[in-house]
PDB file of N, CA and C in Angstrom:
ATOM      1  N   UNK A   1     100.885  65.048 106.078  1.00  0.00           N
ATOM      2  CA  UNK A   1      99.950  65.185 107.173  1.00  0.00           C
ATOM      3  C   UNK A   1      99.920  63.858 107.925  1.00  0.00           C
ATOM      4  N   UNK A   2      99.479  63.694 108.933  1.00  0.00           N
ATOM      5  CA  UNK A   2      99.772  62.915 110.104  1.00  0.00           C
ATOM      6  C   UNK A   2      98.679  62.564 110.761  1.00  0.00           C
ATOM      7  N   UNK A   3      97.760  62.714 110.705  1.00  0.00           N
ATOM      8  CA  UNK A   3      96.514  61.803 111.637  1.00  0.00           C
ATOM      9  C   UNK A   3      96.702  60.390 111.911  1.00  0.00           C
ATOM     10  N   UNK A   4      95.953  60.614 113.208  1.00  0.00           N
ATOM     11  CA  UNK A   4      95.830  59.486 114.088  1.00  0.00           C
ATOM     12  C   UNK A   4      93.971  59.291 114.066  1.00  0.00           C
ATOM     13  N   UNK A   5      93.614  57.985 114.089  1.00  0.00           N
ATOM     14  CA  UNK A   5      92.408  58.003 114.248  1.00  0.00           C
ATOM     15  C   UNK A   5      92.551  56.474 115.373  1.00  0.00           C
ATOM     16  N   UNK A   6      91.179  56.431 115.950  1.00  0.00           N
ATOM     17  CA  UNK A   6      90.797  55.686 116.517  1.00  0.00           C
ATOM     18  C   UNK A   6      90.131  54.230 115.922  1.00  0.00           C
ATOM     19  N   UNK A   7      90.882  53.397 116.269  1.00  0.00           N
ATOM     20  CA  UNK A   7      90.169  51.870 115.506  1.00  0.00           C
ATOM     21  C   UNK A   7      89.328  51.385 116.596  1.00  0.00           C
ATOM     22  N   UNK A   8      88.060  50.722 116.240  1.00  0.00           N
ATOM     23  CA  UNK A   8      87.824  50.030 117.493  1.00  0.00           C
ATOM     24  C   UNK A   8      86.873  48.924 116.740  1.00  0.00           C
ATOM     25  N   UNK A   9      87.291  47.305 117.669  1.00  0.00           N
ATOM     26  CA  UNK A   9      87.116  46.241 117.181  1.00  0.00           C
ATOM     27  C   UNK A   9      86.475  45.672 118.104  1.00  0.00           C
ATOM     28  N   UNK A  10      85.546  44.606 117.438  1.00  0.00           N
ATOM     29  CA  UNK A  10      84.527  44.015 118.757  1.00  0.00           C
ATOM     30  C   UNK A  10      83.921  42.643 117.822  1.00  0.00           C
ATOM     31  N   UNK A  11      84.703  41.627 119.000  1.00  0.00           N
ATOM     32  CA  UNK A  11      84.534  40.208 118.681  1.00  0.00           C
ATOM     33  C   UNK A  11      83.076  40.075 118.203  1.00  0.00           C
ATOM     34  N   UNK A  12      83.062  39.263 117.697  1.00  0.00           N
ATOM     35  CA  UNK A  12      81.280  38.898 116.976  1.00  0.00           C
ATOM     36  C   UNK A  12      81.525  37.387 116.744  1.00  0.00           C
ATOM     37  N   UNK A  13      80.601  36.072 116.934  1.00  0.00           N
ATOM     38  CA  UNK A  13      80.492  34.722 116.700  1.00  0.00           C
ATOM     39  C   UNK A  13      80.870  34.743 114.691  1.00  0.00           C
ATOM     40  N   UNK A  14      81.064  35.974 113.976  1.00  0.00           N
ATOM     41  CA  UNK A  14      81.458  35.822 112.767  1.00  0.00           C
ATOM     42  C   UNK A  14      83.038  36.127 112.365  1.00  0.00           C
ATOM     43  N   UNK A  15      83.241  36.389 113.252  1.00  0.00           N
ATOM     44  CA  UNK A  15      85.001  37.269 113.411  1.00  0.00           C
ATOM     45  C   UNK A  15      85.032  38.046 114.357  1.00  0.00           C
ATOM     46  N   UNK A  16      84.853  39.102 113.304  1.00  0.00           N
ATOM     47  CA  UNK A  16      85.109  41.063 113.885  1.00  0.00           C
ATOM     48  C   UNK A  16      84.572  41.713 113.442  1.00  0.00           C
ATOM     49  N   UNK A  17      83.974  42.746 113.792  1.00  0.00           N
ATOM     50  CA  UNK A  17      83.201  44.057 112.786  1.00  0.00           C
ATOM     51  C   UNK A  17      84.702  45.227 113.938  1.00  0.00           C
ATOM     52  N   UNK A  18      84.795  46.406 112.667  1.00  0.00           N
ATOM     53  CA  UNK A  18      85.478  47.104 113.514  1.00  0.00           C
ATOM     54  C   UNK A  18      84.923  48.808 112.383  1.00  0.00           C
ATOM     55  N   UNK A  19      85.180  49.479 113.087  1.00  0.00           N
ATOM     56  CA  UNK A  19      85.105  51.151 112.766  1.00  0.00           C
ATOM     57  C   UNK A  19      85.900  52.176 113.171  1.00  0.00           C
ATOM     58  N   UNK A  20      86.120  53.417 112.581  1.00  0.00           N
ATOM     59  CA  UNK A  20      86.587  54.248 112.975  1.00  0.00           C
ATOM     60  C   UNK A  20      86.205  55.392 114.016  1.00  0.00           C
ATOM     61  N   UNK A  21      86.001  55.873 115.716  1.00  0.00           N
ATOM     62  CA  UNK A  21      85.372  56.516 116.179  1.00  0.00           C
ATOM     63  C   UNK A  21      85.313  57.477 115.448  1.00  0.00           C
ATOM     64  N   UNK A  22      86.104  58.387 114.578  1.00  0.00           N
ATOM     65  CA  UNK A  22      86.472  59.477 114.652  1.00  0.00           C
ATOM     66  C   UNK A  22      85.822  59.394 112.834  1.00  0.00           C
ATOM     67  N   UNK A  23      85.605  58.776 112.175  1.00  0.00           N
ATOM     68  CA  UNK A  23      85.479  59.034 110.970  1.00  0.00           C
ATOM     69  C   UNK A  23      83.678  58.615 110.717  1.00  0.00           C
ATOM     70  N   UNK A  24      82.689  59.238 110.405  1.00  0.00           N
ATOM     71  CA  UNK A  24      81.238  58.155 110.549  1.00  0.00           C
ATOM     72  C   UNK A  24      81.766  57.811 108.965  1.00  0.00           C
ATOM     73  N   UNK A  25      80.906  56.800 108.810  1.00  0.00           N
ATOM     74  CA  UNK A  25      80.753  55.954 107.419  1.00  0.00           C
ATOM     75  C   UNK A  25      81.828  54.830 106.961  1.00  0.00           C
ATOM     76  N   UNK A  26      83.051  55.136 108.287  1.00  0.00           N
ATOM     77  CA  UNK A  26      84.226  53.676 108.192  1.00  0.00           C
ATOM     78  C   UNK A  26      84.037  52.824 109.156  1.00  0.00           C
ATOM     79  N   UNK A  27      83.701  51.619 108.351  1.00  0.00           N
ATOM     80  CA  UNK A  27      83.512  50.308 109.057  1.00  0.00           C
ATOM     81  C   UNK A  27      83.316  49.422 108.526  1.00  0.00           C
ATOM     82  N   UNK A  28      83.516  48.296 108.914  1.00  0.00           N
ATOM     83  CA  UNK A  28      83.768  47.073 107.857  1.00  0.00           C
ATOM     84  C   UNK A  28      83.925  45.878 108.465  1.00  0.00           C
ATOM     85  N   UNK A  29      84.014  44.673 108.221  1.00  0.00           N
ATOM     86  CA  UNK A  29      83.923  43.352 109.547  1.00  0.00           C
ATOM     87  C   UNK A  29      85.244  42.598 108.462  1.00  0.00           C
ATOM     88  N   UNK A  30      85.853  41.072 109.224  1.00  0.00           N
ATOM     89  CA  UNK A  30      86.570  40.666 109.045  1.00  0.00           C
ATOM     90  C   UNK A  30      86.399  38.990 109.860  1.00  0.00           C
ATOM     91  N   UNK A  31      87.002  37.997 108.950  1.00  0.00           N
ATOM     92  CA  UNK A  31      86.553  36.785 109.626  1.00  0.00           C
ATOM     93  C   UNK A  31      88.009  36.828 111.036  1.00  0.00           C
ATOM     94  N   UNK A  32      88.809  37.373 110.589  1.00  0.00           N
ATOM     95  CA  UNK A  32      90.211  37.204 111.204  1.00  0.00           C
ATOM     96  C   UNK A  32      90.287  39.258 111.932  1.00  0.00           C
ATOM     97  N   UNK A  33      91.534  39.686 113.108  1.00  0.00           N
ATOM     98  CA  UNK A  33      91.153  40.248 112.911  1.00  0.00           C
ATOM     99  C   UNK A  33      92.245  41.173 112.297  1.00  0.00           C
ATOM    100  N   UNK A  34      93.191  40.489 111.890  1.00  0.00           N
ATOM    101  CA  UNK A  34      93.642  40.769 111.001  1.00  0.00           C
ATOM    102  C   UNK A  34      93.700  41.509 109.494  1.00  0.00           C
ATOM    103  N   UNK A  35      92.140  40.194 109.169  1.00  0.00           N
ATOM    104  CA  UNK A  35      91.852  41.122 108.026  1.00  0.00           C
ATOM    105  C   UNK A  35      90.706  42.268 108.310  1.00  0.00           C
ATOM    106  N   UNK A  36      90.118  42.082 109.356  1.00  0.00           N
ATOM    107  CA  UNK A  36      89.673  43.768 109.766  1.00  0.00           C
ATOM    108  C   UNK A  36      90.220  44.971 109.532  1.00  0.00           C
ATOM    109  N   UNK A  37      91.559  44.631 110.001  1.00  0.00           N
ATOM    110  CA  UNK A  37      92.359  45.830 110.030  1.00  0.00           C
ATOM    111  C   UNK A  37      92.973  46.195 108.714  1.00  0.00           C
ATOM    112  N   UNK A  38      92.595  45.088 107.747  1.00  0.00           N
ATOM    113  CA  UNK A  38      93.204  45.688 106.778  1.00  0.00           C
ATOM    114  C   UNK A  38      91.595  45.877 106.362  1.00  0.00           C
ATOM    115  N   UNK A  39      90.596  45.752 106.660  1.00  0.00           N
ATOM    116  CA  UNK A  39      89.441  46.335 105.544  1.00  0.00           C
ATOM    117  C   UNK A  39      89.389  47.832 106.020  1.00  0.00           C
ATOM    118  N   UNK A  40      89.608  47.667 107.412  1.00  0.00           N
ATOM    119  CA  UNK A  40      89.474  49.312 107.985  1.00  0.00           C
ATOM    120  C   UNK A  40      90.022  50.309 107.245  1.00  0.00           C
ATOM    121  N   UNK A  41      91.348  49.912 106.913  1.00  0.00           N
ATOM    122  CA  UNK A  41      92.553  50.885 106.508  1.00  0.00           C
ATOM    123  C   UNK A  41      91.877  51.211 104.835  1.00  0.00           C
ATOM    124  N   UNK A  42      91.410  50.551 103.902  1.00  0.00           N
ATOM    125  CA  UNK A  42      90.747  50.878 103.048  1.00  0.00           C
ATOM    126  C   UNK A  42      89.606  51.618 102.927  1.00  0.00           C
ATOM    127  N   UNK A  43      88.454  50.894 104.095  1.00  0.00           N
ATOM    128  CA  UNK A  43      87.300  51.461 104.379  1.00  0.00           C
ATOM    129  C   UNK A  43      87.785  53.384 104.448  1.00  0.00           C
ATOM    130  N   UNK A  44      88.560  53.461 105.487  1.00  0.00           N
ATOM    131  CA  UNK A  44      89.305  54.699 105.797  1.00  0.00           C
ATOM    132  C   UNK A  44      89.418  55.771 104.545  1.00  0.00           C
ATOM    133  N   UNK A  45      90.387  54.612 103.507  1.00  0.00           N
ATOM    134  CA  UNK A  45      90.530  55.313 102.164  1.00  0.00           C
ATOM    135  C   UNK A  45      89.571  55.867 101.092  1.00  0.00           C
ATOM    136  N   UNK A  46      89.033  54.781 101.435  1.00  0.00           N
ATOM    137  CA  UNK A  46      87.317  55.376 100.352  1.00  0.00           C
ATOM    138  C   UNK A  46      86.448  56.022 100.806  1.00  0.00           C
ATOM    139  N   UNK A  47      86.510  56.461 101.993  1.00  0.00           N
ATOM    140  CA  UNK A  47      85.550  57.610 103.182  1.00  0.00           C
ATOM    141  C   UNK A  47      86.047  58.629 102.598  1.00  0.00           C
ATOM    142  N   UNK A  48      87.502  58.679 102.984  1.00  0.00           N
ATOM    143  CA  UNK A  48      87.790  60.528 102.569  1.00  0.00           C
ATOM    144  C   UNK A  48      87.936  60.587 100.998  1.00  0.00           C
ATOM    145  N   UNK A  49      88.235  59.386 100.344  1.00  0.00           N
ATOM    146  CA  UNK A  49      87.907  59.821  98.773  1.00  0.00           C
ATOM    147  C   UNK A  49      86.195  60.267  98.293  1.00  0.00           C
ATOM    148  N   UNK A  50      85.386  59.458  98.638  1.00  0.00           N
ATOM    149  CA  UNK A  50      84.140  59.768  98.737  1.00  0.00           C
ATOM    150  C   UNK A  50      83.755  61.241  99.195  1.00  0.00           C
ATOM    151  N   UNK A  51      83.984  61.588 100.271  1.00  0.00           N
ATOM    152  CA  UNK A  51      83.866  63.067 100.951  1.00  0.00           C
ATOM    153  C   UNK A  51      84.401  63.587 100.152  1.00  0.00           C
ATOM    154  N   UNK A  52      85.783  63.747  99.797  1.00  0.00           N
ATOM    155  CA  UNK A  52      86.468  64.601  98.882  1.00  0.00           C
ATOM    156  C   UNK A  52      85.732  64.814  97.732  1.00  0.00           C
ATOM    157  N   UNK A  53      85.548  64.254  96.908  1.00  0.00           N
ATOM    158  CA  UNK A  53      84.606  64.363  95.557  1.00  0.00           C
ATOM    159  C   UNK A  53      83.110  64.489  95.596  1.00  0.00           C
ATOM    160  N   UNK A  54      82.657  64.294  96.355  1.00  0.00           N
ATOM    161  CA  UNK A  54      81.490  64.702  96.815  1.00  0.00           C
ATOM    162  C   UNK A  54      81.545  66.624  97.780  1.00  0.00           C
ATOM    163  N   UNK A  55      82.439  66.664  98.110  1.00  0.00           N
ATOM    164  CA  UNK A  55      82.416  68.315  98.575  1.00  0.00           C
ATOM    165  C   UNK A  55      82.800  68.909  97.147  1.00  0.00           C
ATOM    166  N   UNK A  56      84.029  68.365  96.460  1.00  0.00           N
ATOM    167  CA  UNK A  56      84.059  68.613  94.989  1.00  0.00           C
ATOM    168  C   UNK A  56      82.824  68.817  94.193  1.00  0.00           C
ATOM    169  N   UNK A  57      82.236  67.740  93.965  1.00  0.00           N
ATOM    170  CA  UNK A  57      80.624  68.119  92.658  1.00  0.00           C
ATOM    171  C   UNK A  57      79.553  68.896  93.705  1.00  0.00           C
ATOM    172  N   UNK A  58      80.052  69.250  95.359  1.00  0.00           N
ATOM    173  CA  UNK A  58      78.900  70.338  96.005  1.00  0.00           C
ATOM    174  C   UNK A  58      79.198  71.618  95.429  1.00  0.00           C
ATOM    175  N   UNK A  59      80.434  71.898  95.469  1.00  0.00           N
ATOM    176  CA  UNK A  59      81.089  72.983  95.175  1.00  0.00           C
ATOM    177  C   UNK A  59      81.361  74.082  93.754  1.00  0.00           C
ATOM    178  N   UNK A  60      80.919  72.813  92.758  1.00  0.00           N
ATOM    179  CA  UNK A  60      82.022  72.970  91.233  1.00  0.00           C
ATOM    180  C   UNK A  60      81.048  74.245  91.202  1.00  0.00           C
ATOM    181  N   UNK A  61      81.702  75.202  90.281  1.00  0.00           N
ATOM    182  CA  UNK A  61      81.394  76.019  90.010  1.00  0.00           C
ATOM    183  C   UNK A  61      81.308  77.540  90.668  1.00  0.00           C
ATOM    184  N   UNK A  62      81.768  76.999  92.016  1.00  0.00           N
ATOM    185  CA  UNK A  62      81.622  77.950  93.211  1.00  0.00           C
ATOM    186  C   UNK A  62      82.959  78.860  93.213  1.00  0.00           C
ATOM    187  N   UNK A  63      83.216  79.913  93.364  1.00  0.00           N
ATOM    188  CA  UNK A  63      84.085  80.482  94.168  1.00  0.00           C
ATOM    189  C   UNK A  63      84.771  80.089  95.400  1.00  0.00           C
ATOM    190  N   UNK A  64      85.962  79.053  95.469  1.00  0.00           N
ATOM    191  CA  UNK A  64      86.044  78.523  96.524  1.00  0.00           C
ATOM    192  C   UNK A  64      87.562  78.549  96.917  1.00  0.00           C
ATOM    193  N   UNK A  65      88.013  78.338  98.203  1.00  0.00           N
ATOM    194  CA  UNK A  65      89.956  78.498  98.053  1.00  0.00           C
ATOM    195  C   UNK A  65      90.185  76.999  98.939  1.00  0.00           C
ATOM    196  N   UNK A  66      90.693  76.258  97.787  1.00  0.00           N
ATOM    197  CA  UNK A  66      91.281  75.261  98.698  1.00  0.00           C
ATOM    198  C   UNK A  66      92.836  74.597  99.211  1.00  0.00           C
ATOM    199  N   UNK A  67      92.429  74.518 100.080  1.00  0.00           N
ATOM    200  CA  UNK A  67      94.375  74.415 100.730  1.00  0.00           C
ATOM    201  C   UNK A  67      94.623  73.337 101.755  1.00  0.00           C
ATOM    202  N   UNK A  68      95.152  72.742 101.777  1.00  0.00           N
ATOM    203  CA  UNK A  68      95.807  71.707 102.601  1.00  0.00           C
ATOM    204  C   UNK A  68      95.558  72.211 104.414  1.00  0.00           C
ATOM    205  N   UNK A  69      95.296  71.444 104.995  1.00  0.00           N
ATOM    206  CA  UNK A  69      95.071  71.513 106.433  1.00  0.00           C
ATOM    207  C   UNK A  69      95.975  70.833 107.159  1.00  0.00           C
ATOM    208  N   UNK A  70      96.867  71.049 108.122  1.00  0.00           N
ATOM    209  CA  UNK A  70      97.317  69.947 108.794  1.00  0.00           C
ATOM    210  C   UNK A  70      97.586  70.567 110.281  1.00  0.00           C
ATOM    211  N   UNK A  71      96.681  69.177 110.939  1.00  0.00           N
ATOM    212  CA  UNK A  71      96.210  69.644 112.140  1.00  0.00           C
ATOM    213  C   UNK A  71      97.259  69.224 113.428  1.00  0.00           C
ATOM    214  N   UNK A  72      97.568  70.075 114.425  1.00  0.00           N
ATOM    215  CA  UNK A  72      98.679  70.022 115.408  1.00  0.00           C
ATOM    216  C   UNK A  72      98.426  69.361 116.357  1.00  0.00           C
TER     217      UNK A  72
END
């Protein structure tokens, strides 16, 4: 799967704070902004792991069909 998301970064007197438009709950700051972009790309990772296992323990026990999505 292939997504594209939106980064967006905004100078601050501490570095950078930056987020994902497209994802709520990814965001993360950086003294460089360099390393922004790499907290983002993690931040990113632990959003949809979080969601994922969390729709998981909403679900357990449920009657449910799950399948891969990939969007065009």
């Amino acid at each position: 799967m292939n997504i594209t998301f939106t980064a967006v970064y905004r100078k601050v007197p501490e570095g950078y704070i930056a987020f994902v438009e497209e994802l709520p709950g990814a965001n993360t700051q950086g003294e460089t902004l360099e390393e922004a972009r790499e907290n983002l790309k993690e931040a990113v990772e632990l959003v949809l792991e979080a969601n994922r296992l969390l729709a998981q323990e909403t679900t357990k026990g449920e009657d449910v069909i799950r399948e891969q999505l990939v969007p065009s």
